[in-house]
N, C-alpha and C. Protein backbone atom coordinates (compact mmCIF):
# COMPACT_ATOMS: atom_id res chain seq x y z
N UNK A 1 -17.39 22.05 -21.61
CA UNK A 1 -17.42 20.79 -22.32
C UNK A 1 -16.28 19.88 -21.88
N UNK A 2 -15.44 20.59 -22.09
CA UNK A 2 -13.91 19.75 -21.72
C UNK A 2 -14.07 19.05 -20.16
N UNK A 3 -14.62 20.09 -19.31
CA UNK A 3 -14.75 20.35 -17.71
C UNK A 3 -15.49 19.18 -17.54
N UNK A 4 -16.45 18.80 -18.12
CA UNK A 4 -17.79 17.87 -18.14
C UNK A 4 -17.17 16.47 -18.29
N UNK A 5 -16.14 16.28 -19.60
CA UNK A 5 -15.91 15.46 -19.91
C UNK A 5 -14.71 14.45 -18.73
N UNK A 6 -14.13 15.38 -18.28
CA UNK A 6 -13.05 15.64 -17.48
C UNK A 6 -13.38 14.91 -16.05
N UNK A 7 -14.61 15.27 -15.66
CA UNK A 7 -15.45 14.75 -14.46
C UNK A 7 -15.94 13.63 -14.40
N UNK A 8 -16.02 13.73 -15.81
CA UNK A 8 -17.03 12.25 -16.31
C UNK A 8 -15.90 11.21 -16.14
N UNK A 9 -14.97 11.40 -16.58
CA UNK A 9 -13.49 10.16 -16.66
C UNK A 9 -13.08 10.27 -15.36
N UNK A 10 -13.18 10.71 -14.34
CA UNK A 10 -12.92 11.12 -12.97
C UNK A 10 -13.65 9.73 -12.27
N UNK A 11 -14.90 10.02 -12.47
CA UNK A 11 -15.83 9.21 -11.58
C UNK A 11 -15.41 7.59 -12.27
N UNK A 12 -14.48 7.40 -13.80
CA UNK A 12 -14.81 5.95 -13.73
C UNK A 12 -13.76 5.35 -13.39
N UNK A 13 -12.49 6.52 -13.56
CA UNK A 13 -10.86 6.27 -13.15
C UNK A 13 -10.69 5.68 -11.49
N UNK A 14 -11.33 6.41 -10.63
CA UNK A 14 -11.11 6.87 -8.86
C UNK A 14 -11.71 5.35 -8.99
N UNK A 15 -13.01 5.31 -9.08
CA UNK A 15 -13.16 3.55 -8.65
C UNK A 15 -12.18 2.26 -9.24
N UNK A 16 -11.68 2.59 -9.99
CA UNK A 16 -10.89 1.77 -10.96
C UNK A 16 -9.86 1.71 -10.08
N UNK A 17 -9.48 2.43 -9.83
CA UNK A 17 -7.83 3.02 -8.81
C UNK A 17 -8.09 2.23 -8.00
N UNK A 18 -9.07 2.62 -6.93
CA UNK A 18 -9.15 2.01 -5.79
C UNK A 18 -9.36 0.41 -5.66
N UNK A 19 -10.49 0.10 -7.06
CA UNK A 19 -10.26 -1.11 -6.96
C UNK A 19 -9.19 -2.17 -7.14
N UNK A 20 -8.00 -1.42 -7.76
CA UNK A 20 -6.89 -2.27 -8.22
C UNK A 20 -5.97 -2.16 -6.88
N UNK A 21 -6.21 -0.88 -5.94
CA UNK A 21 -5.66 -1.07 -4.53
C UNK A 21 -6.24 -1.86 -3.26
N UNK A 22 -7.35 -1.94 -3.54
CA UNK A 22 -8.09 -2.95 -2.92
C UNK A 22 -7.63 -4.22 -3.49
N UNK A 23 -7.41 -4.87 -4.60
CA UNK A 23 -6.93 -5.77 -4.96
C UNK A 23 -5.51 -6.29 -4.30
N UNK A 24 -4.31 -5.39 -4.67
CA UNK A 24 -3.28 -5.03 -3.91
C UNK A 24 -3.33 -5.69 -2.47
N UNK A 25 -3.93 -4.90 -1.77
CA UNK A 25 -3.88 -5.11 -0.18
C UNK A 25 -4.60 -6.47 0.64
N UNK A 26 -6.24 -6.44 -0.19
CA UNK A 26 -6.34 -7.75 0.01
C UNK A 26 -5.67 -9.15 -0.62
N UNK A 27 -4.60 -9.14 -1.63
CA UNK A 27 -4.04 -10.21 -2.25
C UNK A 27 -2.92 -10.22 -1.29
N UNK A 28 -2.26 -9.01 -1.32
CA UNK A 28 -0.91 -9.48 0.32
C UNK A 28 -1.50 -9.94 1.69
N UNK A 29 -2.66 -9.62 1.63
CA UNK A 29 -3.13 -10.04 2.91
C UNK A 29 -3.36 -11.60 3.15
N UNK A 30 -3.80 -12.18 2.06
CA UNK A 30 -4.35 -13.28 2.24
C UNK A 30 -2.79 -14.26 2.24
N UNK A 31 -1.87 -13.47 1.17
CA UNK A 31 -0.73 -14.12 1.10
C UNK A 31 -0.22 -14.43 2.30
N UNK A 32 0.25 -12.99 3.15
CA UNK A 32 1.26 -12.97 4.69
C UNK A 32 -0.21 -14.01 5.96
N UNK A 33 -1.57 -14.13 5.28
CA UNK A 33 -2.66 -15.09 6.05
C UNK A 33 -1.92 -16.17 6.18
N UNK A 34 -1.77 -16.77 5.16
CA UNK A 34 -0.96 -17.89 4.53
C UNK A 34 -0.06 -18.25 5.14
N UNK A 35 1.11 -17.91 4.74
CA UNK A 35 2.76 -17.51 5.35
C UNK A 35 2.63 -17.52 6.92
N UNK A 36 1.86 -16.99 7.43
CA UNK A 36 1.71 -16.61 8.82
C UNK A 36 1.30 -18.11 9.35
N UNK A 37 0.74 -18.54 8.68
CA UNK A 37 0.36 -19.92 8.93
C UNK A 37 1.08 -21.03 9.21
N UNK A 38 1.55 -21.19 7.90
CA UNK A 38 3.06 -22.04 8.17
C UNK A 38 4.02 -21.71 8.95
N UNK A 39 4.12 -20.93 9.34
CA UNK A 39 5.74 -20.28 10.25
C UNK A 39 5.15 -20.54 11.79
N UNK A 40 3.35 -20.57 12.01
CA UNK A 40 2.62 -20.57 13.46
C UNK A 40 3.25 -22.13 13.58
N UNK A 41 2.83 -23.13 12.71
CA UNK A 41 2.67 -24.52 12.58
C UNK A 41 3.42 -25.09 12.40
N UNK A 42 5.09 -24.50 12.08
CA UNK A 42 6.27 -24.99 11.77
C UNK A 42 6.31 -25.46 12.88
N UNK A 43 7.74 -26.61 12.86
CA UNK A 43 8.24 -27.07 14.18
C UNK A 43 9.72 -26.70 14.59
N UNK A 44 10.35 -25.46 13.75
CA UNK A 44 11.08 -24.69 14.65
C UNK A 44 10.76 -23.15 14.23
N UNK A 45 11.30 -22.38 14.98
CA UNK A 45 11.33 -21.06 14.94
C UNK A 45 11.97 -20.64 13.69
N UNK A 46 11.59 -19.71 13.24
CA UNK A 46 12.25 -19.84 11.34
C UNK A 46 11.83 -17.83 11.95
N UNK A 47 12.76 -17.08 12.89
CA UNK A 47 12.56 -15.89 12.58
C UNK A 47 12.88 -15.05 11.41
N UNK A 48 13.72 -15.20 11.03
CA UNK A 48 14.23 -14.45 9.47
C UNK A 48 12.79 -14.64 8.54
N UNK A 49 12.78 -15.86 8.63
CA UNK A 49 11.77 -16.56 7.54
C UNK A 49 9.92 -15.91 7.61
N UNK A 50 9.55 -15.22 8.83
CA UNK A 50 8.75 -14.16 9.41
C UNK A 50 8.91 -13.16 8.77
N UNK A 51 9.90 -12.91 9.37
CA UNK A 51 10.16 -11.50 9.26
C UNK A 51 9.79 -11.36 7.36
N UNK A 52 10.53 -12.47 6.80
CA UNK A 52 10.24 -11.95 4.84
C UNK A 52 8.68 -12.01 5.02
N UNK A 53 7.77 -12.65 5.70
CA UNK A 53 6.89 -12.39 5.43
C UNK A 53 6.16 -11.29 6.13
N UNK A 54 7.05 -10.73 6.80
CA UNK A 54 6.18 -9.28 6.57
C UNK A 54 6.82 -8.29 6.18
N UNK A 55 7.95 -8.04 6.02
CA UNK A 55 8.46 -7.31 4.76
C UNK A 55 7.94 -7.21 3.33
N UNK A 56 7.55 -8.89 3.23
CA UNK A 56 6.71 -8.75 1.59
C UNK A 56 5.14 -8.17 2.09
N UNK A 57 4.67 -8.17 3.08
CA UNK A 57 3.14 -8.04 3.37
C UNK A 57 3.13 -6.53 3.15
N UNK A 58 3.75 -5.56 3.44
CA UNK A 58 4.25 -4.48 4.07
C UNK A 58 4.63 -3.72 2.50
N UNK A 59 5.22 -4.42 1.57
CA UNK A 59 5.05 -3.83 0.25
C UNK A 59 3.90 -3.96 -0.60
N UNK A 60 2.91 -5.02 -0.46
CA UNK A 60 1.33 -5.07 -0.64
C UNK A 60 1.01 -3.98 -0.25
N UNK A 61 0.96 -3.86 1.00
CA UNK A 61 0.51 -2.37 1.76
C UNK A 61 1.20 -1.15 1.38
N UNK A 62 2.07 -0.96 0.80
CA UNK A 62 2.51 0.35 0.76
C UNK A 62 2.14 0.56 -0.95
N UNK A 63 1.84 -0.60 -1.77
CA UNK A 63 1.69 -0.40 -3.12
C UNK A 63 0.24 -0.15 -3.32
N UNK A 64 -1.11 -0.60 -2.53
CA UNK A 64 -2.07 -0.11 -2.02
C UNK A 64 -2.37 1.01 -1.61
N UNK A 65 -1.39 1.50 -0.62
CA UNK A 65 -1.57 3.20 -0.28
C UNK A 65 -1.30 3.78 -1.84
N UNK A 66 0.09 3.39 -2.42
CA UNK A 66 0.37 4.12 -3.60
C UNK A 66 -1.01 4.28 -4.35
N UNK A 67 -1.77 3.32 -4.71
CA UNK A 67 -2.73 3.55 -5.44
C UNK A 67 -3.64 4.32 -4.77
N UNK A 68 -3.96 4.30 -3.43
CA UNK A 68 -5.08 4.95 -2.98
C UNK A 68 -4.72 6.77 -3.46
N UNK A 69 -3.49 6.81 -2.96
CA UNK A 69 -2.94 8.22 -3.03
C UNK A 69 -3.08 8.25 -4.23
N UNK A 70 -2.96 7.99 -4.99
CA UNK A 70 -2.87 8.46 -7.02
C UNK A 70 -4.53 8.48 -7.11
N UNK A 71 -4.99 7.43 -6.62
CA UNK A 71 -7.31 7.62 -7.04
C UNK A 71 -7.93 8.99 -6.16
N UNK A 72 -7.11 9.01 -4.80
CA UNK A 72 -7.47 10.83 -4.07
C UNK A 72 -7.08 12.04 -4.77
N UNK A 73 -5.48 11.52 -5.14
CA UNK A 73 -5.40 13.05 -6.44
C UNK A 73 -5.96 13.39 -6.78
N UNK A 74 -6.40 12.43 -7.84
CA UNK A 74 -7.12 12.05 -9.29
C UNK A 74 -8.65 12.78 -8.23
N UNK A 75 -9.65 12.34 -7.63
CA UNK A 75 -10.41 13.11 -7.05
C UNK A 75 -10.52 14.32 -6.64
N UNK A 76 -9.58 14.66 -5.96
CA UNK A 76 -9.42 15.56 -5.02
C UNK A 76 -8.77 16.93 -6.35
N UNK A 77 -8.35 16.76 -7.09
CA UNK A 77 -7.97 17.89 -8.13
C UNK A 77 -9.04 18.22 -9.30
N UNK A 78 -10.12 17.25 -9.33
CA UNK A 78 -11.37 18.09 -10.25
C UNK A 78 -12.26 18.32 -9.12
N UNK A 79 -12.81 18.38 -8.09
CA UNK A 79 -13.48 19.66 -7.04
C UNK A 79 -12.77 19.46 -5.36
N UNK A 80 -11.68 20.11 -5.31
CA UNK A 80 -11.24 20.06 -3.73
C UNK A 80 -11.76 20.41 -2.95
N UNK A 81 -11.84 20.51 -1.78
CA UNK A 81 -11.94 20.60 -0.67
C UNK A 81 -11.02 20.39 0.40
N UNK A 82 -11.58 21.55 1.42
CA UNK A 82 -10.62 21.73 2.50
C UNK A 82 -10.22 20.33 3.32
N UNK A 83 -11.45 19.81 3.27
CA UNK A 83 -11.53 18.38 3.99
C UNK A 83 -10.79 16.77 3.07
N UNK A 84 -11.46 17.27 1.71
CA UNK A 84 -10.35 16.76 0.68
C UNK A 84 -8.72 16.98 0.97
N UNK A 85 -8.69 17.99 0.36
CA UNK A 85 -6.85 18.11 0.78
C UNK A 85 -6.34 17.52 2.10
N UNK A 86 -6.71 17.84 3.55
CA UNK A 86 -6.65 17.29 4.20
C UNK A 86 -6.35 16.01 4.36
N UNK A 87 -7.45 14.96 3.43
CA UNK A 87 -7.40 13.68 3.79
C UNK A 87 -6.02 13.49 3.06
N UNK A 88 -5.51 14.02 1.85
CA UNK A 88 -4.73 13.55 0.75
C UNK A 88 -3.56 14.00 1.58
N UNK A 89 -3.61 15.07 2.39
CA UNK A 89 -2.47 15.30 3.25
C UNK A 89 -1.86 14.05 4.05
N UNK A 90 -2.80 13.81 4.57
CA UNK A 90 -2.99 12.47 5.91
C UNK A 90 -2.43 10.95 5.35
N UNK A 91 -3.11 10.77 3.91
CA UNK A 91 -2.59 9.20 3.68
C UNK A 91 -0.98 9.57 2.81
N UNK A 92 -0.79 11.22 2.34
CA UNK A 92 0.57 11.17 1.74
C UNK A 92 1.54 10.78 2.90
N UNK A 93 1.85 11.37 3.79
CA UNK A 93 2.39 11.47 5.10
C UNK A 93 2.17 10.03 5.47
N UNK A 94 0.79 9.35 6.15
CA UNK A 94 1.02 7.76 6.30
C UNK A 94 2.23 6.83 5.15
N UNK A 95 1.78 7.20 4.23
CA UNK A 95 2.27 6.48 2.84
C UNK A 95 3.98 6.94 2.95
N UNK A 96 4.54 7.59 2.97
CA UNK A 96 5.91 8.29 3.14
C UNK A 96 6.37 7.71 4.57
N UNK A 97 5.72 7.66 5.77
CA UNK A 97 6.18 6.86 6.95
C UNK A 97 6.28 5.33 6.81
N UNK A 98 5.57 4.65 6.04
CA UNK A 98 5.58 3.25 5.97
C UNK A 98 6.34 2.88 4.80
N UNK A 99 7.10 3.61 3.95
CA UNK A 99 7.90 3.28 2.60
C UNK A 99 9.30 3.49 3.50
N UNK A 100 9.30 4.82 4.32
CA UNK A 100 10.60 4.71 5.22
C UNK A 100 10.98 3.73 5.83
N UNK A 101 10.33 3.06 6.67
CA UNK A 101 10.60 2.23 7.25
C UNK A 101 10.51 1.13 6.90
N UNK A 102 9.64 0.56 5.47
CA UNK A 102 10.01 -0.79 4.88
C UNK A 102 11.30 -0.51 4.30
N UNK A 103 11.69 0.88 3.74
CA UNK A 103 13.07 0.97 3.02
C UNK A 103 14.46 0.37 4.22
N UNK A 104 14.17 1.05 5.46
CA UNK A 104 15.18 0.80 6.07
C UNK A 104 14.85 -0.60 6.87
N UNK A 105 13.74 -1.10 7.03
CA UNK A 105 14.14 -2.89 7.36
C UNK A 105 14.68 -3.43 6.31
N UNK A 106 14.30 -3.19 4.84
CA UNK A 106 15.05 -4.00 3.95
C UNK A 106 16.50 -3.66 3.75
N UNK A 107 17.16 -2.55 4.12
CA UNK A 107 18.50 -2.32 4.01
C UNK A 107 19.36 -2.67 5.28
N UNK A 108 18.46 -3.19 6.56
CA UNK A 108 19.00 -3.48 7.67
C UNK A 108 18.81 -5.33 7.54
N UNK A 109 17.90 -6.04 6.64
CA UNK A 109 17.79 -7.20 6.38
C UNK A 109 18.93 -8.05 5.48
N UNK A 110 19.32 -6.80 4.75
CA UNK A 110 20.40 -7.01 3.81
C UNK A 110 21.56 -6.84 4.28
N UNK A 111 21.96 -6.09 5.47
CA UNK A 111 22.65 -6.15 6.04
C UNK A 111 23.66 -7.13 7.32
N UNK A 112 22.44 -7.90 7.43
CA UNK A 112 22.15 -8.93 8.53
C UNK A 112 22.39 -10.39 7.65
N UNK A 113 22.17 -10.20 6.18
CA UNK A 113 22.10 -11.63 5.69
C UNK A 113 23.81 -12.25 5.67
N UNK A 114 23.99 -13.35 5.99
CA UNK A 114 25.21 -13.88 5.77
C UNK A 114 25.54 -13.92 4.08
N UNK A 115 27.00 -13.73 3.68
CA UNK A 115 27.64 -13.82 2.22
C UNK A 115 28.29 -14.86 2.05
């Protein structure tokens, strides 16, 4: 009963997840679309001013993986699979490489800014 019920909240949670990470990724996307725009069309070089925009694009994206990874759990722990685990292996590991390295451009950005 519990098991049933359990599955049942499974199937309406995982789409829910994903859709709020889909939300996520396509809303930074369209943003750094944007941004990317103005900085093409500017009439000087504004590199710093780039670069924030993909530093901010880049936390869209990594708050997107976050969700994807929390809606695969959430799947992948009421019936696993070998091929399941796997995948949850694959985007934890993506997701942990791209938080590293937004962590350390933003601590090398902060480093670089004049006081």
């Amino acid at each position: 009963m519990v098991r049933e019920w359990l599955l049942a909240l499974t199937e309406i949670v995982v789409p829910t997840i994903e859709l709020m990470a889909l939300l996520f990724i396509a809303g930074g996307t369209l943003q750094a679309f944007v941004s990317g725009l103005r900085f093409m069309f500017a009439r000087c070089e504004d590199i710093p001013g780039s670069r924030v925009v993909w530093l901010r694009y880049s936390r869209w994206l990594i708050a997107g993986l976050t969700f994807q990874l929390g809606a695969d759990i959430i799947a992948t722990s009421s019936a696993p699979s070998w091929n399941e685990v796997g995948q949850l292996g694959a985007i934890a590991v993506i997701r942990t490489f791209l938080n590293f390295f937004l962590e350390r451009d933003q601590r090398e950005m902060k480093t670089e800014e004049p006081e």
